[in-house]
Protein backbone atom coordinates (compact mmCIF):
# COMPACT_ATOMS: atom_id res chain seq x y z
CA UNK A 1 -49.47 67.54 -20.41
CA UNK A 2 -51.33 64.14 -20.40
CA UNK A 3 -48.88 61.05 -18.37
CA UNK A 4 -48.80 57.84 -17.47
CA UNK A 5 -47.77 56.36 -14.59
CA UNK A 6 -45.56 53.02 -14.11
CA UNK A 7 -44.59 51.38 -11.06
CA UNK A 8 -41.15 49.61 -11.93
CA UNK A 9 -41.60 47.00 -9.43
CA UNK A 10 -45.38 45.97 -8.74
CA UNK A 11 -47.63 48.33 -7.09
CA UNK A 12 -47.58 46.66 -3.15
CA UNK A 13 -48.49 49.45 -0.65
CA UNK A 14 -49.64 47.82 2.20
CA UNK A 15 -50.50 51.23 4.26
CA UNK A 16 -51.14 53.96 1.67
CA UNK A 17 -50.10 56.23 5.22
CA UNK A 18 -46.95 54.64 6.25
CA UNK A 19 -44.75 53.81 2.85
CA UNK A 20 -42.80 54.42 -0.05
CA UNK A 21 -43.04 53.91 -3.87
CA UNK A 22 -41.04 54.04 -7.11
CA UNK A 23 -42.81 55.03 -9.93
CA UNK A 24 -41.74 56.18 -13.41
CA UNK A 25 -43.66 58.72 -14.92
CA UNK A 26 -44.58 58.65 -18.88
CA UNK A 27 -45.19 62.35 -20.39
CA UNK A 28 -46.88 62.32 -24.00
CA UNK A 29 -44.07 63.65 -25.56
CA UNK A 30 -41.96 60.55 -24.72
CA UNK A 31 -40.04 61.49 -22.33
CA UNK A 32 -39.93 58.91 -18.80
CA UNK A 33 -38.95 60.77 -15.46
CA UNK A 34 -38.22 58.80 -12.32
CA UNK A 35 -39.49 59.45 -8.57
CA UNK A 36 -40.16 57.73 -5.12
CA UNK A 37 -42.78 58.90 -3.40
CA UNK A 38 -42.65 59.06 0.74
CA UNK A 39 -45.19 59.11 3.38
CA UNK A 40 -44.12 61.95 6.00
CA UNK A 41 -45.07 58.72 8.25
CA UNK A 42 -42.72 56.09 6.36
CA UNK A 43 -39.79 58.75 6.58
CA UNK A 44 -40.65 59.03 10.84
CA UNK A 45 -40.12 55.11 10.90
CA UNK A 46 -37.35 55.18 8.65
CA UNK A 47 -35.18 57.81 10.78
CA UNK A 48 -35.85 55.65 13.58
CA UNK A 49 -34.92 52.45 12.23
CA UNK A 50 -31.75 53.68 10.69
CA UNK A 51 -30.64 55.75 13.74
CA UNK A 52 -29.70 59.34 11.72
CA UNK A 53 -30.59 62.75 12.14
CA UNK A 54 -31.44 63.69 8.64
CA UNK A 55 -33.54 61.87 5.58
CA UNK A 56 -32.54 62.20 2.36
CA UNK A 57 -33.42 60.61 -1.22
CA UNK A 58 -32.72 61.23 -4.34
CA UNK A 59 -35.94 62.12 -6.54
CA UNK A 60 -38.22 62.30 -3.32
CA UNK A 61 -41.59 63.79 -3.11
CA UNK A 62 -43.04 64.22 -0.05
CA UNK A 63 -47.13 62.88 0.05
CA UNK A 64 -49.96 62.32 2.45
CA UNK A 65 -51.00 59.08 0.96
CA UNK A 66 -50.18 56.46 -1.64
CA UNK A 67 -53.25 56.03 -3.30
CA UNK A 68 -53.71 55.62 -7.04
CA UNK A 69 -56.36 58.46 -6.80
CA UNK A 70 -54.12 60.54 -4.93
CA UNK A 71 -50.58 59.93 -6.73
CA UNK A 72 -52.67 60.54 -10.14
CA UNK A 73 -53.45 64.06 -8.86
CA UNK A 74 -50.10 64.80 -7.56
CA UNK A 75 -47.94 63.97 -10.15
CA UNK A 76 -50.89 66.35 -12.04
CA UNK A 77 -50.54 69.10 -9.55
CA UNK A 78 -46.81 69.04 -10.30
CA UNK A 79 -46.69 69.37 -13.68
CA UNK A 80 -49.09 72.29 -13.36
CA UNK A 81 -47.35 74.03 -10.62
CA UNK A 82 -44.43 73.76 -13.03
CA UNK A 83 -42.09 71.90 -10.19
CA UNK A 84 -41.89 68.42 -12.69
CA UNK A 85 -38.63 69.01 -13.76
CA UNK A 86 -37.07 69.59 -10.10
CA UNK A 87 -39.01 66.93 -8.63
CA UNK A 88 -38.36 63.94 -10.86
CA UNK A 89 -35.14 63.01 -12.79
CA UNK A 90 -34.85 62.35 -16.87
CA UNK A 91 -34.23 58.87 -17.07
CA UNK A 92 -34.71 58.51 -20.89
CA UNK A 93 -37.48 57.84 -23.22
CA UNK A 94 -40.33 55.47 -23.86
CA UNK A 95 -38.24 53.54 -25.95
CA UNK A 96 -35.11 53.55 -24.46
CA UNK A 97 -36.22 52.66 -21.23
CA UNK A 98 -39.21 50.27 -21.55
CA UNK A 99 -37.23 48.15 -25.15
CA UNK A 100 -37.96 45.16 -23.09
CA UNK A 101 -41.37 45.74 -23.71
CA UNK A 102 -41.11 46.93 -27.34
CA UNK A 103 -42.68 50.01 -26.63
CA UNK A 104 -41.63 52.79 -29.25
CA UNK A 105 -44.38 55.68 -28.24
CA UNK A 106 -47.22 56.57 -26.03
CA UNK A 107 -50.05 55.20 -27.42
CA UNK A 108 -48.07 51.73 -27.11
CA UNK A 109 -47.98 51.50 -23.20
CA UNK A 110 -51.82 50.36 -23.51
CA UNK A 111 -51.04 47.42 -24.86
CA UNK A 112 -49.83 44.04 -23.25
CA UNK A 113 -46.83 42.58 -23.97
């Protein structure tokens, strides 16, 4: 199924190795699906800093890297292994979600508003 994918705040990996990322992800049909994305490095240094013995996050998808080439093919591998739906949580649709922007479908998420 063709997607798009939104970063809700901007896009500011500084190591695509060592981070984290929100991103929303757009399916054709409307639908908008929520996920953060981990580096198994990020979630090393984040154990540390926070002194626990377990990791957890809601929505989290464990990834080698952060790149735009590489979250593109994961979020494709995904939906093909059929694993979307556990992954990544319903958050609403195009146009509940993104009113702000007055987008109603899709097609409209090309355009600037």
């Amino acid at each position: 199924m063709p997607f798009k994918i939104i970063f809700p705040a901007p896009y500011q990996v500084t190591d695509i190795y060592d981070d984290n990322l929100d991103i929303n992800i757009v399916l054709s049909n409307g639908d908008v699906y929520f996920g953060t994305l981990f580096t198994l490095k990020n979630i090393r240094k984040l154990m540390i800093n926070i002194s626990k013995v377990y990791f957890w996050s809601a929505d989290m998808l464990i990834v080698e890297d952060l790149s735009y080439q590489s979250i593109h093919k994961i979020i494709e591998t995904v939906l093909n292994d059929g694993y979307f739906e556990l992954v990544f949580s319903k958050i609403g649709t195009i146009e509940t979600v993104y009113s702000h922007r007055e987008w109603k479908e899709y097609a409209d998420i090309n355009k600037i508003s």
